[in-house]
Protein backbone atom coordinates (compact mmCIF):
# COMPACT_ATOMS: atom_id res chain seq x y z
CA UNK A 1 -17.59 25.49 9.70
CA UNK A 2 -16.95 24.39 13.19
CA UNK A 3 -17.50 20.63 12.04
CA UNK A 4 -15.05 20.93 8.94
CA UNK A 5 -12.39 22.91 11.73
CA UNK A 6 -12.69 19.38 13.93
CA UNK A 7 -12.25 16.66 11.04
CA UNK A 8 -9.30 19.34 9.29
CA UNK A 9 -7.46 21.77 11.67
CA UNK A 10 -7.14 25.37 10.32
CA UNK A 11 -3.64 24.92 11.12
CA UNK A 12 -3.15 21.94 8.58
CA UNK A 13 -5.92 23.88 6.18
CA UNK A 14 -2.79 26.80 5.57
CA UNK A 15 -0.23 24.31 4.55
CA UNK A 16 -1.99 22.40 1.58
CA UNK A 17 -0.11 24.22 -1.23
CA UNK A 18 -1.22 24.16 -4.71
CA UNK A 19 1.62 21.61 -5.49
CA UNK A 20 0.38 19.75 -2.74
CA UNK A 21 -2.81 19.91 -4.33
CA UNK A 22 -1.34 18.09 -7.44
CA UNK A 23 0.56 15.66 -5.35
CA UNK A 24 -2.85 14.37 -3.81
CA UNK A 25 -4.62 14.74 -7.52
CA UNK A 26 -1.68 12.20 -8.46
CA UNK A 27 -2.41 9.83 -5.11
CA UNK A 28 -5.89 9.82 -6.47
CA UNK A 29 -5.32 9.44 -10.20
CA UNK A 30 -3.24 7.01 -9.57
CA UNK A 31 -5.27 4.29 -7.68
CA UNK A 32 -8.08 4.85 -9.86
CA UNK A 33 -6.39 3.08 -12.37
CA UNK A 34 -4.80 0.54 -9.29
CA UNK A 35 -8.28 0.26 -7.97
CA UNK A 36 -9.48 -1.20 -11.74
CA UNK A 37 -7.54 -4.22 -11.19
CA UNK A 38 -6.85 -4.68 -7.33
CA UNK A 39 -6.70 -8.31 -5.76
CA UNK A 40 -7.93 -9.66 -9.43
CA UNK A 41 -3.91 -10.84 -10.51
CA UNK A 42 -4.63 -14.44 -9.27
CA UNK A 43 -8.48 -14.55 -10.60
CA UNK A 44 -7.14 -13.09 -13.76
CA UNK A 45 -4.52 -16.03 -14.05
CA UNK A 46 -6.35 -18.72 -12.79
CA UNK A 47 -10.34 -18.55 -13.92
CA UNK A 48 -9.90 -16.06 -16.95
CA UNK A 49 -6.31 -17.44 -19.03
CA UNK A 50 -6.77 -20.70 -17.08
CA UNK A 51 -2.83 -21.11 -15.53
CA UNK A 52 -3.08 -23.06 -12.40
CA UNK A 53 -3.37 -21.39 -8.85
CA UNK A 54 0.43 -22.82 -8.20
CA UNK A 55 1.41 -21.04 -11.11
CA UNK A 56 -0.52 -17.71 -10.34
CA UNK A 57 0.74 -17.09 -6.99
CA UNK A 58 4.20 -18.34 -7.66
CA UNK A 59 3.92 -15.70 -10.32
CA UNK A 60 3.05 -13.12 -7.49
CA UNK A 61 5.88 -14.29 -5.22
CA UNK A 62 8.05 -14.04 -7.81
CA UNK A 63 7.18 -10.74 -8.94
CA UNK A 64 7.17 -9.01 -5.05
CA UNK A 65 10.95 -10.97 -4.83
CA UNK A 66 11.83 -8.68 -7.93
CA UNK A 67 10.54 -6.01 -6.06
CA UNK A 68 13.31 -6.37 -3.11
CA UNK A 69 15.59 -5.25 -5.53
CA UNK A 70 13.94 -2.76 -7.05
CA UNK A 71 13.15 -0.85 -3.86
CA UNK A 72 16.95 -0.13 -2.53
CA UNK A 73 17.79 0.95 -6.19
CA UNK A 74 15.02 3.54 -6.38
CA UNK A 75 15.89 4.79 -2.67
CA UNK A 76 19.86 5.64 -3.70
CA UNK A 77 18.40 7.45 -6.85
CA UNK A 78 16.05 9.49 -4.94
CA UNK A 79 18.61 10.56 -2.73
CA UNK A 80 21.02 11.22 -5.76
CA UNK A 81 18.28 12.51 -8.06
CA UNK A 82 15.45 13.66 -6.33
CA UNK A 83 11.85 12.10 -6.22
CA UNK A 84 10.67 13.34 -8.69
CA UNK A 85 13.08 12.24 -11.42
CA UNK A 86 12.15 8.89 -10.57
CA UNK A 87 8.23 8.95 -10.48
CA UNK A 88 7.80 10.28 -13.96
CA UNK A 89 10.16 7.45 -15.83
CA UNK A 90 8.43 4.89 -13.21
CA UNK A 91 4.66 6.04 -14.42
CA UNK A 92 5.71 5.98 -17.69
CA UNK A 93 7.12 2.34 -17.92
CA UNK A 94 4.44 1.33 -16.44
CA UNK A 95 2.01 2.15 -19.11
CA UNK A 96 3.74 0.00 -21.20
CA UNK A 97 3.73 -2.50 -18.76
CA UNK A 98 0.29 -2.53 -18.50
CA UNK A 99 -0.60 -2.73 -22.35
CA UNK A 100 2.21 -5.65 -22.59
CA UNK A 101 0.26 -7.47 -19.74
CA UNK A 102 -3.26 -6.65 -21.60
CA UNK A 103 -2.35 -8.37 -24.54
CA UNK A 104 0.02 -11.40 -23.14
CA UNK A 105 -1.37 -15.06 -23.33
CA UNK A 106 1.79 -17.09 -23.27
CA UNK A 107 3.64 -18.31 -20.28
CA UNK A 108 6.77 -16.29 -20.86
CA UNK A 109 4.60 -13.23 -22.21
CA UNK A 110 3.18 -13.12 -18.47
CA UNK A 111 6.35 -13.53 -16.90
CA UNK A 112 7.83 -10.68 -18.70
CA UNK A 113 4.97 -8.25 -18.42
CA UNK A 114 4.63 -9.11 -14.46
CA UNK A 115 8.05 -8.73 -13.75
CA UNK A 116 8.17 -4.89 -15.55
CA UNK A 117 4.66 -3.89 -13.99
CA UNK A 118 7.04 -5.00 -10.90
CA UNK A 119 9.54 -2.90 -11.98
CA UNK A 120 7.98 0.43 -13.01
CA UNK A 121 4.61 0.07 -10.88
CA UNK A 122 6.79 -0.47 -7.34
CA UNK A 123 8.77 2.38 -7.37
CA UNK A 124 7.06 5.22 -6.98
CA UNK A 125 5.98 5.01 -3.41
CA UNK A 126 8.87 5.57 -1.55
CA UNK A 127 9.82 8.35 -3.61
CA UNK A 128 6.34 9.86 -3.41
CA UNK A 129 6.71 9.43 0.50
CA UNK A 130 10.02 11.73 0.06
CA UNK A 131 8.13 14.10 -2.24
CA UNK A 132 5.43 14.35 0.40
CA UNK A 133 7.78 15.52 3.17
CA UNK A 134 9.47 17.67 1.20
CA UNK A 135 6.01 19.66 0.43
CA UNK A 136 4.75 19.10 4.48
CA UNK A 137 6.03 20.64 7.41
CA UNK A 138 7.05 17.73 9.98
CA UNK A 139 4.38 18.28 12.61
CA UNK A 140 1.68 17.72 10.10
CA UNK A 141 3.17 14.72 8.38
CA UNK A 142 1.14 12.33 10.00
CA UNK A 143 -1.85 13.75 9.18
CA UNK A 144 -0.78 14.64 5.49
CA UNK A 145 0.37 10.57 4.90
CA UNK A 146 -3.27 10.09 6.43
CA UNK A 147 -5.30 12.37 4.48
CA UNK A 148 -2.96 10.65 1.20
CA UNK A 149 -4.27 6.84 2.23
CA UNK A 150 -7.81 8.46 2.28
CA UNK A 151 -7.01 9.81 -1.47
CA UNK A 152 -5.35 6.23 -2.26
CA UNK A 153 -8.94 4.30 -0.84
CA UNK A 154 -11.40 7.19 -2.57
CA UNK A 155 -9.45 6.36 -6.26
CA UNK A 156 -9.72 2.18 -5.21
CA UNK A 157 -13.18 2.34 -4.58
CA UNK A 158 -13.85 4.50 -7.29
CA UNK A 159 -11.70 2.12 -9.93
CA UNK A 160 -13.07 -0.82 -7.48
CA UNK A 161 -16.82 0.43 -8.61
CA UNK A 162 -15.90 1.40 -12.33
CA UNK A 163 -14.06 -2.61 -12.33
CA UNK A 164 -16.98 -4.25 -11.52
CA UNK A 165 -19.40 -2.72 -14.01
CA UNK A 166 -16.81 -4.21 -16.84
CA UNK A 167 -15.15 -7.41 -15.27
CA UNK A 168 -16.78 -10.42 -16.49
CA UNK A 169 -14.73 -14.07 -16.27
CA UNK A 170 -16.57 -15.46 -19.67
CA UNK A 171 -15.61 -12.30 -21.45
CA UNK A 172 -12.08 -12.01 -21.34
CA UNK A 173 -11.64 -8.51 -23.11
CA UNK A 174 -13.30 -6.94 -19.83
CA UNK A 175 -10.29 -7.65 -18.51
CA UNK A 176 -7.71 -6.00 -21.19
CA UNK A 177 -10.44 -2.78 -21.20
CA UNK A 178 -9.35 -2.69 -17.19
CA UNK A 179 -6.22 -2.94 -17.85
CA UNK A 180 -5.69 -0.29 -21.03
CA UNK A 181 -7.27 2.13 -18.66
CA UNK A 182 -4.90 1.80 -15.98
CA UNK A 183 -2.14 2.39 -18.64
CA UNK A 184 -4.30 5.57 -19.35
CA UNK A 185 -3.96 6.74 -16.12
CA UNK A 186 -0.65 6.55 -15.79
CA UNK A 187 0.42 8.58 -18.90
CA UNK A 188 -1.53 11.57 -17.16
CA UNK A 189 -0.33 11.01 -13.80
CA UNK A 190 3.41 11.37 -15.55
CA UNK A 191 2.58 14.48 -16.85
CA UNK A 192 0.80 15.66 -13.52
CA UNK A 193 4.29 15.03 -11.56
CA UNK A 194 6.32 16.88 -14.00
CA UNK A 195 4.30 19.97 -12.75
CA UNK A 196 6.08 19.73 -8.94
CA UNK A 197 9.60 18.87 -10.42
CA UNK A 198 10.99 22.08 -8.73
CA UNK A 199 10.36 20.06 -5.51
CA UNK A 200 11.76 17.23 -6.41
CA UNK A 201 15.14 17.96 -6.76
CA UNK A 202 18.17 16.76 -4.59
CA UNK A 203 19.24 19.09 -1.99
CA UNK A 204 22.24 20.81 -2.59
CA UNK A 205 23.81 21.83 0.77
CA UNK A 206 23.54 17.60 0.98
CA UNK A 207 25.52 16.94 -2.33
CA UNK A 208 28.15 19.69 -1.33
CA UNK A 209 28.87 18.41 1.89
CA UNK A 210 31.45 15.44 2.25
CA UNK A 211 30.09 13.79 5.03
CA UNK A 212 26.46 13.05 4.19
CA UNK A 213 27.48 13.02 0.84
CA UNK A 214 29.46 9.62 1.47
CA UNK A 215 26.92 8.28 3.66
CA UNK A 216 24.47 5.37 2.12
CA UNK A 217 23.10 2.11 2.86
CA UNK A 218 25.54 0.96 5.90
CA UNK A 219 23.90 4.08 7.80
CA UNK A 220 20.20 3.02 7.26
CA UNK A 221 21.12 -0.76 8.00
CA UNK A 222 22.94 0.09 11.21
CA UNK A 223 19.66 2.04 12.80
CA UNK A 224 18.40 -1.03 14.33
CA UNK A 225 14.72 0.87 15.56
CA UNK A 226 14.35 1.17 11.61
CA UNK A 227 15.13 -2.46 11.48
CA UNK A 228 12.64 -3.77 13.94
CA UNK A 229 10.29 -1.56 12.80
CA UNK A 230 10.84 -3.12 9.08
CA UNK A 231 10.50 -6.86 10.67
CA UNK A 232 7.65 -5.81 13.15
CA UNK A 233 5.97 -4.15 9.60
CA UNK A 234 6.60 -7.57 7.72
CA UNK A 235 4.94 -9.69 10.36
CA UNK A 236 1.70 -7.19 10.37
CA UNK A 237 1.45 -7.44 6.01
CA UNK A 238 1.51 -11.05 5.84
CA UNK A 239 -1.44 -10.69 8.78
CA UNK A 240 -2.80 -7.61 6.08
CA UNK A 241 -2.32 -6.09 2.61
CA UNK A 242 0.28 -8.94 1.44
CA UNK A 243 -2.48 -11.78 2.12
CA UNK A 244 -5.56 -9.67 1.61
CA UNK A 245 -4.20 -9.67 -2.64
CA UNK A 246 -2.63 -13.09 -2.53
CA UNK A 247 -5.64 -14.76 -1.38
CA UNK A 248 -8.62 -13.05 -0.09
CA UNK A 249 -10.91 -12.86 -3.86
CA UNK A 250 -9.33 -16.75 -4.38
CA UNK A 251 -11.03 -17.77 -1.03
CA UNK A 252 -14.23 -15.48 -1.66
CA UNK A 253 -14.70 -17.46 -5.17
CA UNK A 254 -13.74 -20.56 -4.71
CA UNK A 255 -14.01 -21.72 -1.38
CA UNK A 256 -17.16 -19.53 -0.59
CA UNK A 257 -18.45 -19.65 -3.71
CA UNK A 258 -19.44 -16.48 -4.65
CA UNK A 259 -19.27 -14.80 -7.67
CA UNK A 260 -16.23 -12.39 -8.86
CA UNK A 261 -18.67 -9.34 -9.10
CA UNK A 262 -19.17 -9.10 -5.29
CA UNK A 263 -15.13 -8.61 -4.54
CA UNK A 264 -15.70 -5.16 -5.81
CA UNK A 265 -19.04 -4.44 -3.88
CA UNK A 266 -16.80 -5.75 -0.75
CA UNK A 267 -13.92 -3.64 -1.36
CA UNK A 268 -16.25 -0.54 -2.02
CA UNK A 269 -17.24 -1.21 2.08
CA UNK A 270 -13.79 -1.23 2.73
CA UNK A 271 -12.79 1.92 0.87
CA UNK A 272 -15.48 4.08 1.93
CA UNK A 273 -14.97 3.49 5.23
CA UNK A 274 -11.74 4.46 5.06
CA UNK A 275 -13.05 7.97 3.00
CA UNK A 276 -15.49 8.02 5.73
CA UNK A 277 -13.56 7.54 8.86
CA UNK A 278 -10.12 8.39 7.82
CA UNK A 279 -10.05 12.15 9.09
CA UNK A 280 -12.29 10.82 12.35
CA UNK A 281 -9.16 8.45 13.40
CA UNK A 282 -6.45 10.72 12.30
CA UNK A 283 -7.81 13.13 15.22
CA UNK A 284 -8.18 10.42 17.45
CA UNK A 285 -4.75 9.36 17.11
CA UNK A 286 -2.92 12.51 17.05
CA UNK A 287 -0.53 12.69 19.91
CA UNK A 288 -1.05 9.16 20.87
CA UNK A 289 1.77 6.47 20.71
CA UNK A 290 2.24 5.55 17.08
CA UNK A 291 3.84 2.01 17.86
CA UNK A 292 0.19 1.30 20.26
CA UNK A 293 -1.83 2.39 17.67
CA UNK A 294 -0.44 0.04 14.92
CA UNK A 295 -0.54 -2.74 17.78
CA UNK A 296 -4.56 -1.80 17.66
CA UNK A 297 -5.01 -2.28 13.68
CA UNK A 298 -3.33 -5.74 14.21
CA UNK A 299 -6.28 -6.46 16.31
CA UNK A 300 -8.72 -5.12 14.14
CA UNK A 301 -6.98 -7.65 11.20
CA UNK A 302 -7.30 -10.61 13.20
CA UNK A 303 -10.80 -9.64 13.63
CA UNK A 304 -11.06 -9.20 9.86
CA UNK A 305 -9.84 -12.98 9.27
CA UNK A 306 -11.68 -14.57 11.97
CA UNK A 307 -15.01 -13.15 10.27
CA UNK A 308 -14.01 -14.73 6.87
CA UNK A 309 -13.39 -17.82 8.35
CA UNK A 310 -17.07 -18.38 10.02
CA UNK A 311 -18.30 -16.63 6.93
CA UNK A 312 -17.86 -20.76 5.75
CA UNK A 313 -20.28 -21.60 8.02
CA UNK A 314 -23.10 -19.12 7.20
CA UNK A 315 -25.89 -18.74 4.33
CA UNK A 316 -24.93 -16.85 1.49
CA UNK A 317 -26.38 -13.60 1.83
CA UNK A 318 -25.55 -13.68 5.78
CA UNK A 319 -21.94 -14.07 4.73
CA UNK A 320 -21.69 -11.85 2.19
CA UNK A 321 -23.12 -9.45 4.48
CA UNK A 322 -20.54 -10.28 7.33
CA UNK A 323 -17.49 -10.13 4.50
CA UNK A 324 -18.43 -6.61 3.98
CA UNK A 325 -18.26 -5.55 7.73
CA UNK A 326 -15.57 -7.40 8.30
CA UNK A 327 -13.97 -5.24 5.30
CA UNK A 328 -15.17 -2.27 7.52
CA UNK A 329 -13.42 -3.40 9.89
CA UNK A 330 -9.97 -4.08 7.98
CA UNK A 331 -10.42 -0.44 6.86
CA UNK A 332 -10.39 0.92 10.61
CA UNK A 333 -7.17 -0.90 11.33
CA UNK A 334 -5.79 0.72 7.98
CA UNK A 335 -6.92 4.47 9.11
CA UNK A 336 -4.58 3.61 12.28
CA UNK A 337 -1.80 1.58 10.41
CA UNK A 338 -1.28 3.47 7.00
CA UNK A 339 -0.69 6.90 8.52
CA UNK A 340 1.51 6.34 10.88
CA UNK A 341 4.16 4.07 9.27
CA UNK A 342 5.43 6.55 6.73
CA UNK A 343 5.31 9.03 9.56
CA UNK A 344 7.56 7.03 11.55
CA UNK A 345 10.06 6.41 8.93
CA UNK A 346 10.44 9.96 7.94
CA UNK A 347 10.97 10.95 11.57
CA UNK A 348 13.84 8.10 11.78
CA UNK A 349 15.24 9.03 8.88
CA UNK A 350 18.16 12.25 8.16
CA UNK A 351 16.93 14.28 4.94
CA UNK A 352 19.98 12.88 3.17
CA UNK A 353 19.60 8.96 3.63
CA UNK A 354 15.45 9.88 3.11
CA UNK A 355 14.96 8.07 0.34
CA UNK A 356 17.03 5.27 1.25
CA UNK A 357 14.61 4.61 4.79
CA UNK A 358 11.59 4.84 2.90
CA UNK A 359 12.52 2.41 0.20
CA UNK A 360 14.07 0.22 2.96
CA UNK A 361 10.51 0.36 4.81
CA UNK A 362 8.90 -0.27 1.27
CA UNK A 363 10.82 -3.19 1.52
CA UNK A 364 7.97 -5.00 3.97
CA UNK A 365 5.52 -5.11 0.98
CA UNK A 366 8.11 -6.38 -1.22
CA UNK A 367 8.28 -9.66 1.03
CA UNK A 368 5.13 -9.75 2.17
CA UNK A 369 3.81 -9.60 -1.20
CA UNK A 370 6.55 -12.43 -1.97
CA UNK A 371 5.90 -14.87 1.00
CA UNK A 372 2.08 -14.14 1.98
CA UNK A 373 1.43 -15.87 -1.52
CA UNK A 374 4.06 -18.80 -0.91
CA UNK A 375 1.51 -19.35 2.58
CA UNK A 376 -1.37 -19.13 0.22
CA UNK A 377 -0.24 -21.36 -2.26
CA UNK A 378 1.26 -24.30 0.41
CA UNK A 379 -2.61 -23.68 1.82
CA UNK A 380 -4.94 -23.85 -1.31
CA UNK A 381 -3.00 -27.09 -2.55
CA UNK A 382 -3.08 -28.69 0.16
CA UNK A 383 -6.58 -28.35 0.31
CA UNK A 384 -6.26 -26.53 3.73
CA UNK A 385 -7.58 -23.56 2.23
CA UNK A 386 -10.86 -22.93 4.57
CA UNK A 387 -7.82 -22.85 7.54
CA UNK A 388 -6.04 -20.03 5.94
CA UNK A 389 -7.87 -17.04 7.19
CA UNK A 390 -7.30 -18.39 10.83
CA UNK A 391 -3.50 -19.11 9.82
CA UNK A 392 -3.25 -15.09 8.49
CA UNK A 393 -5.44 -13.91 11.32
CA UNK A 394 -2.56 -15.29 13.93
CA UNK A 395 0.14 -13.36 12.04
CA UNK A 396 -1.99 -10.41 12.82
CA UNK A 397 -1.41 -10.86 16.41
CA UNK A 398 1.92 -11.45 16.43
CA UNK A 399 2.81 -8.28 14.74
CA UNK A 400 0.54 -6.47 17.42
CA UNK A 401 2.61 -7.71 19.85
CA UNK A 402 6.04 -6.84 17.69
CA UNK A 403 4.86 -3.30 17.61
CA UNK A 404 4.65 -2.96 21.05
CA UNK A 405 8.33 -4.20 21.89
CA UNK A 406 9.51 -1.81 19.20
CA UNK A 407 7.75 1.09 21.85
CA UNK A 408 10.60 0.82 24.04
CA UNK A 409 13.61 1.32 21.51
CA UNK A 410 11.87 5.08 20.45
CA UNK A 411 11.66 8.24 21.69
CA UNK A 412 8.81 10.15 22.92
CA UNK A 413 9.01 12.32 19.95
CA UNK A 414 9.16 9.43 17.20
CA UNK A 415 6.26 7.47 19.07
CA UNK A 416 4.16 10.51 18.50
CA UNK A 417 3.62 11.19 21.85
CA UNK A 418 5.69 14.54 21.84
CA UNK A 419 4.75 17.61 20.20
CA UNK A 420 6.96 18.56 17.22
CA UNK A 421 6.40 22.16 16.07
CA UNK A 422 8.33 23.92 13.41
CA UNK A 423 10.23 26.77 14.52
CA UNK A 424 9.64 30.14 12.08
């Protein structure tokens, strides 16, 4: 008991609701069926339906610059709406998507079905992060978004493991099986969400009242610490997440050679660790400055990329084995990165404009996902493509050090560093 009180404080114990409950059932649900597919979009394209690498991640740049203008769209609904009016249209669509994309072979049929899996599959986040603190008191956010990423890496690795019994590049319906059972999860992960639509409503003293009713984008664009934080954000996924899918199974296949079966046994060392260490580093970092911290994962990233890059260099099974703690590694810096950013934003942001800040902060996976694959591509046909990890690792850095100017533009209390308690 006393060693379940240390990883989860009573105190957070009494405020995980039954809808709650749901909320991280959905989380988990949900990448399950993400986890199935995850960093295959360019090996699909490229080695399976045999489009060209140029064409693959163009296809993924294009896809995440669709994605810019999804996000603002879905952030004025939310705050019209509510969340969860949103999420349950957005799982939906993407079922479809997902079946379209299953079945496509043609050129066109590909660009259609990527751009609507862009469509319906990127905007749920930022409305789930407004569900979330809607259902979470605000001094245990940070800990609630943290305990959600450690959902979001158990359903990967569990999808990552269930992905690599199936894939296989010389059997292309392995691929469409992944893929109709992501669509699968999303029909019940619609339903699930209708359960907690009594949260998800817009509130009403909000709509009534003629000043924050008015209020909109020019608010959220004129907070310039939400603005750094967005370009500080960008810098660290190009140097993370947005290169990690553009490029990281392309490099493991064909520039180390190794075959697609051990991207999932890799990832499954980079999801458990987060499972494993995720409530460990969520203690650690409690009171401690959020903008330091994130500095910290940058570090841990550049250490990720500078492993992959001697990996070149080694024997096979010595690299593979090096690739997988450099994954551990990468999954550290995301137990200190992944919590804290939503936490930020929701402290920045007024409950009215809420769903505006979080889909302006989605906005840094939007174009990282659009130019980390844009670097990848200029790389891999150039033939420059066993410098890339070195390239990635330095954007790392530089948004460590981008994090740490945006320190001085917060508070104590939105760097994490004061106590907020709730009054009753």
């Amino acid at each position: 008991m006393h060693f379940i009180n240390t990883l989860v404080p009573e105190d957070f114990r009494s405020v995980v609701s039954k809808p709650l409950k749901r909320f991280y059932l959905c989380t988990t649900l949900s990448c399950v069926g993400t986890g199935l597919t995850l960093s295959l979009f360019v090996v699909y394209l490229h080695n399976v339906r045999h489009f060209s690498v140029s064409f693959a991640t163009i296809l993924l740049a294009l896809t995440a610059i669709a994605g810019l203008a999804i996000s603002p769209l879905s952030g004025t609904i939310v705050d019209r709406v509510g969340p969860v009016a949103v999420i349950v249209p957005m799982f939906l669509g993407e079922a479809g998507s997902l079946v379209l994309w299953a079945f496509a072979r043609q050129k066109p049929q590909i660009v259609v079905a990527a751009l609507l899996l862009t469509f319906f599959g990127g905007g749920a986040w930022g409305p789930g992060s407004t569900l979330m603190s809607r259902l979470v008191p605000v001094e245990h956010r940070q800990r609630a978004f943290g305990i959600n990423f450690m959902l979001v890496n158990l359903g990967i690795g569990l999808g990552g493991l269930i992905s690599a019994t199936i894939v296989d590049l010389h059997h292309p319906f392995s691929f469409t099986v992944l893929y109709l059972l992501n669509a699968g999860m999303c029909l019940a992960i619609a339903m699930l969400y209708l359960t907690l639509s009594s949260y998800g409503h817009p509130l009403k003293e909000h709509r009534e009242d003629p000043k924050t009713r008015d209020e909109g984008w020019r608010e959220v664009l004129h907070d310039r610490r939400l603005i750094f934080y967005i370009c500080a954000s960008l810098v660290m996924m190009i140097g993370g997440y947005g290169s990690q899918e553009a490029g990281f199974s392309l490099f493991v296949v064909n520039n180390l050679h190794m075959s697609v079966h051990v991207i999932g046994i890799i990832f499954f060392f980079n999801t458990s660790t987060i499972v494993g260490a995720q409530l460990f580093i969520l203690n650690r970092i409690q009171g401690r400055s959020r903008t330091r911290v994130m500095a910290y994962a940058g570090v841990f990233w550049f250490i990720f990329w500078l492993i992959l890059f001697i990996s070149l260099h080694l024997p096979a099974v010595i690299a593979v084995i090096s690739i997988c703690v450099a994954m551990a590694i990468f999954a550290v810096g995301e137990t200190m990165m992944s919590p804290i950013g939503p936490a930020l934003v929701n402290e920045l942001a007024p409950e009215h404009l809420r769903g505006r800040y979080n889909a302006a902060a989605g906005l840094t996976w939007g174009l990282a996902g659009s130019l980390a694959p844009a670097i990848t591509a200029f790389f891999f046909s150039e033939h420059w493509g066993d410098y890339w990890p070195l390239f990635i690792g330095g954007a790392s850095l530089c948004g460590s050090a981008l994090m740490l100017r945006l320190r001085r533009r917060l508070s104590s209390r939105e760097d994490g560093t004061e106590l907020v308690t709730t009054e009753v």
